[in-house]
PDB file of N, CA and C in Angstrom:
ATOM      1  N   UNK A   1     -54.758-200.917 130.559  1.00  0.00           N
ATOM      2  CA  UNK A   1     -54.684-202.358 130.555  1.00  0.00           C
ATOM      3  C   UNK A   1     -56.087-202.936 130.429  1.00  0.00           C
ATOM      4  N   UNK A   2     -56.389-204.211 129.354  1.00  0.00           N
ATOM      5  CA  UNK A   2     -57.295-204.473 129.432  1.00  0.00           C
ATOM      6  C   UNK A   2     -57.874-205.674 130.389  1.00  0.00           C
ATOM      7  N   UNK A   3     -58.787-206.034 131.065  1.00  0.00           N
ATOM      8  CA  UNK A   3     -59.069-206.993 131.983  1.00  0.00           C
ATOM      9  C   UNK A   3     -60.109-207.558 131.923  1.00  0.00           C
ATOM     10  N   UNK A   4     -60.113-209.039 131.518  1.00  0.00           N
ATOM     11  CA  UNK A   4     -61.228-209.358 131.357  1.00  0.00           C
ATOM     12  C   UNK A   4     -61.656-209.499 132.692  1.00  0.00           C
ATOM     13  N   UNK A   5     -61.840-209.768 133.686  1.00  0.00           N
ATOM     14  CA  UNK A   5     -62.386-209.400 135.040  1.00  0.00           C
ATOM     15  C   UNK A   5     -63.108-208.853 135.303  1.00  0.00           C
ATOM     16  N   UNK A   6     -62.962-207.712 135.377  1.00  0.00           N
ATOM     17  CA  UNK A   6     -63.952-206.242 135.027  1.00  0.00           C
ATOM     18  C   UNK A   6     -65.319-206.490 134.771  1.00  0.00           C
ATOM     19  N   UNK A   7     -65.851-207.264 133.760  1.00  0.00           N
ATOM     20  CA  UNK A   7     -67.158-207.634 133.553  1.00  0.00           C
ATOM     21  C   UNK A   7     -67.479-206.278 132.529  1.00  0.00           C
ATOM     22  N   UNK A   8     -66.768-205.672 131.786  1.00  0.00           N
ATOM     23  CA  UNK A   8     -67.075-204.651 130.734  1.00  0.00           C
ATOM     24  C   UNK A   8     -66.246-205.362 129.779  1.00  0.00           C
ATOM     25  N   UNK A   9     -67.403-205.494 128.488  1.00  0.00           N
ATOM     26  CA  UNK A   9     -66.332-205.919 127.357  1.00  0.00           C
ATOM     27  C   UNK A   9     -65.309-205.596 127.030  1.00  0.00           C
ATOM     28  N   UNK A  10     -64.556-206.340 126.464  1.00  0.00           N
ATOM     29  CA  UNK A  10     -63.139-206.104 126.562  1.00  0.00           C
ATOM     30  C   UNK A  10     -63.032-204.816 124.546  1.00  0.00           C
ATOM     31  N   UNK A  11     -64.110-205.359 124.294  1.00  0.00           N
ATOM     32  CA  UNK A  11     -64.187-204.079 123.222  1.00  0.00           C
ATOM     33  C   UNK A  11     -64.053-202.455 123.625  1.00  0.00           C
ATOM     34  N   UNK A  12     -64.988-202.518 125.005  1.00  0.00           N
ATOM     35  CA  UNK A  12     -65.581-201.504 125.208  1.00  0.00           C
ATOM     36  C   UNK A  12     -64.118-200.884 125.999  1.00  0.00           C
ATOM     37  N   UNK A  13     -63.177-201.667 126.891  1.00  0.00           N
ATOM     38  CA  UNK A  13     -61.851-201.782 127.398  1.00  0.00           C
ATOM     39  C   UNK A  13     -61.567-200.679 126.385  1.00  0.00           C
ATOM     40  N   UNK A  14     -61.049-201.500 125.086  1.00  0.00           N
ATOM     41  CA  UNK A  14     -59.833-200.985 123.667  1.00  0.00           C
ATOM     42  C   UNK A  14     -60.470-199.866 123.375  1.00  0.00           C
ATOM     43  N   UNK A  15     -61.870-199.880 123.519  1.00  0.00           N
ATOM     44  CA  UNK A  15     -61.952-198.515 122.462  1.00  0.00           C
ATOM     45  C   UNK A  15     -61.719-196.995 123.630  1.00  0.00           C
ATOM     46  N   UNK A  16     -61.935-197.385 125.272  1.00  0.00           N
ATOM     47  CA  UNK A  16     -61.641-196.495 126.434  1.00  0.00           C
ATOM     48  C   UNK A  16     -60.280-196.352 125.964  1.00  0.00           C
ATOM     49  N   UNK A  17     -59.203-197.119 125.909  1.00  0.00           N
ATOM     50  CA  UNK A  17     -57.976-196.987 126.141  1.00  0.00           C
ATOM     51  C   UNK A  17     -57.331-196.105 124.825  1.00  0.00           C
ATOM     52  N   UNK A  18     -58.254-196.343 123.988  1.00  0.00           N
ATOM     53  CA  UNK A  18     -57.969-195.659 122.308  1.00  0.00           C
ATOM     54  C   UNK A  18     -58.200-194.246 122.353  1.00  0.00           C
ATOM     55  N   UNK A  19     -59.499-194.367 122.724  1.00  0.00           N
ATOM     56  CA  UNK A  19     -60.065-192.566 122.955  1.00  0.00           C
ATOM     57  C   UNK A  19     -59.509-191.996 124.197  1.00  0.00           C
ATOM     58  N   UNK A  20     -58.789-192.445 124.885  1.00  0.00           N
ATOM     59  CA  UNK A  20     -57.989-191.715 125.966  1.00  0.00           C
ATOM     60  C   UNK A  20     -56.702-191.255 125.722  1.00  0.00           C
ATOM     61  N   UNK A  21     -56.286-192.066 124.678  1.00  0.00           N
ATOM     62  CA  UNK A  21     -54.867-191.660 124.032  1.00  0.00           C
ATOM     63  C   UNK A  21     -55.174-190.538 122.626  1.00  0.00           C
ATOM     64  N   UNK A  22     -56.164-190.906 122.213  1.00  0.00           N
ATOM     65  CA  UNK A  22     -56.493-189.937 120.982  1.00  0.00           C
ATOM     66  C   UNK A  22     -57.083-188.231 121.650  1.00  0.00           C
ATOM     67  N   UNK A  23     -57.733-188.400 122.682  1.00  0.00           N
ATOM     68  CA  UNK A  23     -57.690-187.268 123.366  1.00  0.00           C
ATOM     69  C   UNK A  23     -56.839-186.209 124.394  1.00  0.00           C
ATOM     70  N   UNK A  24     -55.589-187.496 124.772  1.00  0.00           N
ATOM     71  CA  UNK A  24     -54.208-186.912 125.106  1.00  0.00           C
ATOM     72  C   UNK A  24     -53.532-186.841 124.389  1.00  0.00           C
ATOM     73  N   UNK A  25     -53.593-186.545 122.978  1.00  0.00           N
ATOM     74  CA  UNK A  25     -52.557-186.484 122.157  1.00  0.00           C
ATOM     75  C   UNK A  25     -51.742-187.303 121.814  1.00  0.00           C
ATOM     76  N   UNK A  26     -51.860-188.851 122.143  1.00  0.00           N
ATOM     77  CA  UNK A  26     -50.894-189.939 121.207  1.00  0.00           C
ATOM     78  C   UNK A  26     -51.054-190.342 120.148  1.00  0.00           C
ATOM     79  N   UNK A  27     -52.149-190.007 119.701  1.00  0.00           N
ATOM     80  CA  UNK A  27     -52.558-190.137 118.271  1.00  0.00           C
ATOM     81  C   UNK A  27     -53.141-188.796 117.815  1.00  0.00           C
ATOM     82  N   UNK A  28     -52.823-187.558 117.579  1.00  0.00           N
ATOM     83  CA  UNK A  28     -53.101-186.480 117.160  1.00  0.00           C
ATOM     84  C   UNK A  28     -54.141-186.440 115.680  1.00  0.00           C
ATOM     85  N   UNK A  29     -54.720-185.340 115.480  1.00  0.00           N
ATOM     86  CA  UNK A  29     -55.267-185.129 113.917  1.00  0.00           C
ATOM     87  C   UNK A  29     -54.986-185.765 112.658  1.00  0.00           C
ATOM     88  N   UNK A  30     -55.462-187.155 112.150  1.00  0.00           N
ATOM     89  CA  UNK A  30     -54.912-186.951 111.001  1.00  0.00           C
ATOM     90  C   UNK A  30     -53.786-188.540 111.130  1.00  0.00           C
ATOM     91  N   UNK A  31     -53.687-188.593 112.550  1.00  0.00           N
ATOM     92  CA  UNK A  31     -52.502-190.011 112.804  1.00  0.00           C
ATOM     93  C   UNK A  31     -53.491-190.910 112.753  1.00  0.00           C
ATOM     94  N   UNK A  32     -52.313-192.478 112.285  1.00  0.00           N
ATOM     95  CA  UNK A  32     -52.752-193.342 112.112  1.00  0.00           C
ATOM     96  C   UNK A  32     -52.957-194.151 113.276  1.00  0.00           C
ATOM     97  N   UNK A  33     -54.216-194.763 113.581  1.00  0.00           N
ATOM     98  CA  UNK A  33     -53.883-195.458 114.751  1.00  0.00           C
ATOM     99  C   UNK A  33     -53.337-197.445 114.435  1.00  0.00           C
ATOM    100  N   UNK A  34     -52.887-197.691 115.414  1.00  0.00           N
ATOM    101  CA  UNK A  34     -52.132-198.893 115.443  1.00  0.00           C
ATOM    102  C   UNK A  34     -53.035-200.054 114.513  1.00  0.00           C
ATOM    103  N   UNK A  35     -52.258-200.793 113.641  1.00  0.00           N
ATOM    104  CA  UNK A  35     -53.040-202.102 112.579  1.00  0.00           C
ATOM    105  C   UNK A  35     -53.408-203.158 113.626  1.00  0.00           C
ATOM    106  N   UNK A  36     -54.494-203.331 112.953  1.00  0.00           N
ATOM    107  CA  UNK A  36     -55.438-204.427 113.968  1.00  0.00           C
ATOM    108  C   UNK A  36     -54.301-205.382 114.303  1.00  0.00           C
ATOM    109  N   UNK A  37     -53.347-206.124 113.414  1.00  0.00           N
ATOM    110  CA  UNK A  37     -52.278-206.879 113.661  1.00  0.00           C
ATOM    111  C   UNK A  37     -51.786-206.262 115.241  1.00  0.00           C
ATOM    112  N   UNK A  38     -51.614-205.014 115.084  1.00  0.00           N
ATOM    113  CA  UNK A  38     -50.421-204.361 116.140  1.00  0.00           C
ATOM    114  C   UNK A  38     -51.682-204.658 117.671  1.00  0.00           C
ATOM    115  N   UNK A  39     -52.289-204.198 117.357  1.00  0.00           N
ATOM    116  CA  UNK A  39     -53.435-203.954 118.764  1.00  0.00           C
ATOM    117  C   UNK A  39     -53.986-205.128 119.110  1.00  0.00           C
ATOM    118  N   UNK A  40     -53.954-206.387 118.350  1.00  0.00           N
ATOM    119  CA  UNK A  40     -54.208-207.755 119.064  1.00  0.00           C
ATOM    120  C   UNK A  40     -52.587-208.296 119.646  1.00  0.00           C
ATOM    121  N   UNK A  41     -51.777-207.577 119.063  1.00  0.00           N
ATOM    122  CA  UNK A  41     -50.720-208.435 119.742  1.00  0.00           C
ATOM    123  C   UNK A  41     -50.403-207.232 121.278  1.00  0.00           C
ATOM    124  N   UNK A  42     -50.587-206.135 121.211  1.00  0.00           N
ATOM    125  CA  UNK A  42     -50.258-205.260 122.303  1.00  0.00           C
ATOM    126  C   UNK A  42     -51.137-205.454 123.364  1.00  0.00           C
ATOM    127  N   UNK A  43     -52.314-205.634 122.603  1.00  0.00           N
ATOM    128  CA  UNK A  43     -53.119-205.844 123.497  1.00  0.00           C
ATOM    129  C   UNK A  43     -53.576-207.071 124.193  1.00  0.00           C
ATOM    130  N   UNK A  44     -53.781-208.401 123.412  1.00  0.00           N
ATOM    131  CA  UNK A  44     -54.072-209.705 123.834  1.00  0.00           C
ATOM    132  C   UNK A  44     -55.508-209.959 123.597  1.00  0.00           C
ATOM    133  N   UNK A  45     -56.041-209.280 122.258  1.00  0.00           N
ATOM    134  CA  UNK A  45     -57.266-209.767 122.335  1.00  0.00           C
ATOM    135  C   UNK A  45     -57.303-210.255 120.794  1.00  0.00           C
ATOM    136  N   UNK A  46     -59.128-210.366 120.550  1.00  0.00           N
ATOM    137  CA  UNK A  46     -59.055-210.794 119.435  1.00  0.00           C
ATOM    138  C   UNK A  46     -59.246-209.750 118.484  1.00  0.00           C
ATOM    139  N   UNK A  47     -59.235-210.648 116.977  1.00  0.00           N
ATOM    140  CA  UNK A  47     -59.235-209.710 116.203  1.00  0.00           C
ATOM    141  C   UNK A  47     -60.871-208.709 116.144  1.00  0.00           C
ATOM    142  N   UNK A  48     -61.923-209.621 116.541  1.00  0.00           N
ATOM    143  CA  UNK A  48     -63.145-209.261 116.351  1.00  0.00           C
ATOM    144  C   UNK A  48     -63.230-207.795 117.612  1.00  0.00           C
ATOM    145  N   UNK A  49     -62.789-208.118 118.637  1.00  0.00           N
ATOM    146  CA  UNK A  49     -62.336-207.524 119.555  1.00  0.00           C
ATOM    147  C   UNK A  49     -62.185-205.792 119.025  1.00  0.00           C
ATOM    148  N   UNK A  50     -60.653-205.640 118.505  1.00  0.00           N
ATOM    149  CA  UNK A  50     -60.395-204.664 118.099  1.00  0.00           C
ATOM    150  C   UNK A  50     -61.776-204.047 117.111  1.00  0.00           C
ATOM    151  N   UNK A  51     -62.066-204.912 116.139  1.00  0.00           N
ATOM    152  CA  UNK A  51     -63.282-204.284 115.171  1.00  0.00           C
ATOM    153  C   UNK A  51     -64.751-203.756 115.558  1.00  0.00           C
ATOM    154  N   UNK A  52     -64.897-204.692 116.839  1.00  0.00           N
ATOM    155  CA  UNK A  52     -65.180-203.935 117.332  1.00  0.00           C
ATOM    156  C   UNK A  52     -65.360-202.125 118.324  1.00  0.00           C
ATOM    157  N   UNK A  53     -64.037-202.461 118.762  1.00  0.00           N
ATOM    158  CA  UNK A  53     -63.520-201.035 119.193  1.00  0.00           C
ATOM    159  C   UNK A  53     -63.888-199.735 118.456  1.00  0.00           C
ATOM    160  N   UNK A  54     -63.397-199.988 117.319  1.00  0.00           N
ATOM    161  CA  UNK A  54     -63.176-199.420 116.188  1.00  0.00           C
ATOM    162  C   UNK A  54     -64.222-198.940 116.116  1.00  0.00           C
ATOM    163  N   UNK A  55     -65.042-199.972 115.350  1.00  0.00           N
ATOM    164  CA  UNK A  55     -66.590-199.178 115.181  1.00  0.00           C
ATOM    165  C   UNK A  55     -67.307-198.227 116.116  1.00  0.00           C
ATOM    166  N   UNK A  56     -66.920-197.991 117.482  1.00  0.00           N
ATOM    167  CA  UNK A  56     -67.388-197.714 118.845  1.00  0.00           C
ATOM    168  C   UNK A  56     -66.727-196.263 118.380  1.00  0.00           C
ATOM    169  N   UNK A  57     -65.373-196.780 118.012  1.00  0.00           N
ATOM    170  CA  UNK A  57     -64.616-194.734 118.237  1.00  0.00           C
ATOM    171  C   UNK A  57     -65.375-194.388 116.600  1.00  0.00           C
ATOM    172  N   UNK A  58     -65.813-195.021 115.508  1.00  0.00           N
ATOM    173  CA  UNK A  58     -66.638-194.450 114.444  1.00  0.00           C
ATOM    174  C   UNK A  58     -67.496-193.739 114.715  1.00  0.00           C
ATOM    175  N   UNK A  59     -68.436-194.401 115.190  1.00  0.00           N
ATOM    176  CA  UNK A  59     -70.255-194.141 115.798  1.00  0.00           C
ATOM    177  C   UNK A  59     -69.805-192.736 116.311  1.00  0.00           C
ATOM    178  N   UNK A  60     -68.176-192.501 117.282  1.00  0.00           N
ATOM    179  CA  UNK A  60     -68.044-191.599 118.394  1.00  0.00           C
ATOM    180  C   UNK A  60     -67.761-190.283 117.161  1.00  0.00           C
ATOM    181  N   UNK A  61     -67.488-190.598 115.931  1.00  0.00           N
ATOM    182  CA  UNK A  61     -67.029-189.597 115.362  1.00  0.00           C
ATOM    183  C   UNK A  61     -65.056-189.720 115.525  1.00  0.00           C
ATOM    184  N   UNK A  62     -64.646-190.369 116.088  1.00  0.00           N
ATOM    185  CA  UNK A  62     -63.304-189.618 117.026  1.00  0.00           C
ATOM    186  C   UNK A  62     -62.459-190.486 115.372  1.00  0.00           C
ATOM    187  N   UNK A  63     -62.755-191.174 114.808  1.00  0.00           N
ATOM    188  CA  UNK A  63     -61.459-191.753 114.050  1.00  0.00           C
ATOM    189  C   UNK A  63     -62.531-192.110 112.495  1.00  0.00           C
ATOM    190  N   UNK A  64     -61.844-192.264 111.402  1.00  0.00           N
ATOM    191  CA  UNK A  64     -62.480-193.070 110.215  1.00  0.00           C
ATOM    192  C   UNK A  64     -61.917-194.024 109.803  1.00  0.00           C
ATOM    193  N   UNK A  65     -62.055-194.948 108.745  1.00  0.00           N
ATOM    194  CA  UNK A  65     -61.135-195.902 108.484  1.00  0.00           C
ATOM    195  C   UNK A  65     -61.534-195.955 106.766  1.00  0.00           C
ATOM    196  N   UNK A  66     -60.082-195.914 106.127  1.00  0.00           N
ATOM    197  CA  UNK A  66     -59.531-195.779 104.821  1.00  0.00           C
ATOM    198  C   UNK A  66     -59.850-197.167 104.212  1.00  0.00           C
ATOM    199  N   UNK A  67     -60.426-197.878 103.413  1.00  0.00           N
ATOM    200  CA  UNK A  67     -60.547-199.296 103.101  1.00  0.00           C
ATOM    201  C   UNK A  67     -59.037-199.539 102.373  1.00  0.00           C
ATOM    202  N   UNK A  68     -58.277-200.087 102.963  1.00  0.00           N
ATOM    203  CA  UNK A  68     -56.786-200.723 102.379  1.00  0.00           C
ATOM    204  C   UNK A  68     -55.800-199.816 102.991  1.00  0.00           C
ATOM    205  N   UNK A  69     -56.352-198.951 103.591  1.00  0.00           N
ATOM    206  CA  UNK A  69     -55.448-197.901 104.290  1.00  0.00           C
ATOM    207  C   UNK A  69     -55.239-197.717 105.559  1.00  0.00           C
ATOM    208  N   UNK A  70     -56.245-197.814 106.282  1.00  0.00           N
ATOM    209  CA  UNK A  70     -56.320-197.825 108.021  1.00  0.00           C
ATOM    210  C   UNK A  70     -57.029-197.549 108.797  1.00  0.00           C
ATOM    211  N   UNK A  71     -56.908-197.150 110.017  1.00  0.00           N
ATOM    212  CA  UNK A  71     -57.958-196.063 110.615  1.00  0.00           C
ATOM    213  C   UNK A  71     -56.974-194.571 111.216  1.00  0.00           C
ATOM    214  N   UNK A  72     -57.584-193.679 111.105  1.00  0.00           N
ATOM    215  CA  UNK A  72     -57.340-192.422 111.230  1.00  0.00           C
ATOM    216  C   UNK A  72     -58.065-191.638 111.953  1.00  0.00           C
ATOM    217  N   UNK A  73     -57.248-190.777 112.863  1.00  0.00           N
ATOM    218  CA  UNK A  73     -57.840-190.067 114.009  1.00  0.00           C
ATOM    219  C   UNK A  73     -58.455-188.725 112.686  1.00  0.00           C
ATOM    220  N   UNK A  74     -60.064-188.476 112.988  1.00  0.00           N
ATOM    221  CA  UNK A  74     -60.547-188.012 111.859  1.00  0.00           C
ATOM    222  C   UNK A  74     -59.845-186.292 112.515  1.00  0.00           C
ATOM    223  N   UNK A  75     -59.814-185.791 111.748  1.00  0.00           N
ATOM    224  CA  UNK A  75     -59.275-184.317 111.739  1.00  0.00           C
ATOM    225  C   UNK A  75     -60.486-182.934 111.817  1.00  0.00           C
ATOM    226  N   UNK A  76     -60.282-182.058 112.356  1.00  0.00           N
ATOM    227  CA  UNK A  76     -61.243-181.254 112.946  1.00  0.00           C
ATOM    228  C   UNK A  76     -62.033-180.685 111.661  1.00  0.00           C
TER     229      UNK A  76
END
């Protein structure tokens, strides 16, 4: 759950909650992870929000993103 409360960006929130599921296996090798559409509405944030995230699990190595295609848990 994300909280703005906390006093940790709420980027930094999505991209914990992303790489915790991509490392338990809800998004396996190769899966797509959820469209920015899907993850501002599941989640309640903004769109900049998520793009941010994103870029965070890039930098991490853990996902890539397809231009017109998505982002993808990058594969070993």
């Amino acid at each position: 759950m994300i909280d703005p409360s906390l006093g940790r960006p709420l980027y930094r929130q999505l991209a914990d909650l992303l790489r915790a599921d991509i490392r338990g296996g809800v998004y396996g090798p190769g899966a797509a992870i959820p469209s920015e559409a899907n993850l501002i509405e599941r989640y309640g944030v903004a769109r900049n929000t998520v793009r941010l995230a994103m870029e965070v699990l890039r930098d991490e190595g853990l996902v890539v993103t397809r231009h017109g295609c998505g982002t993808f848990v990058r594969e070993s």
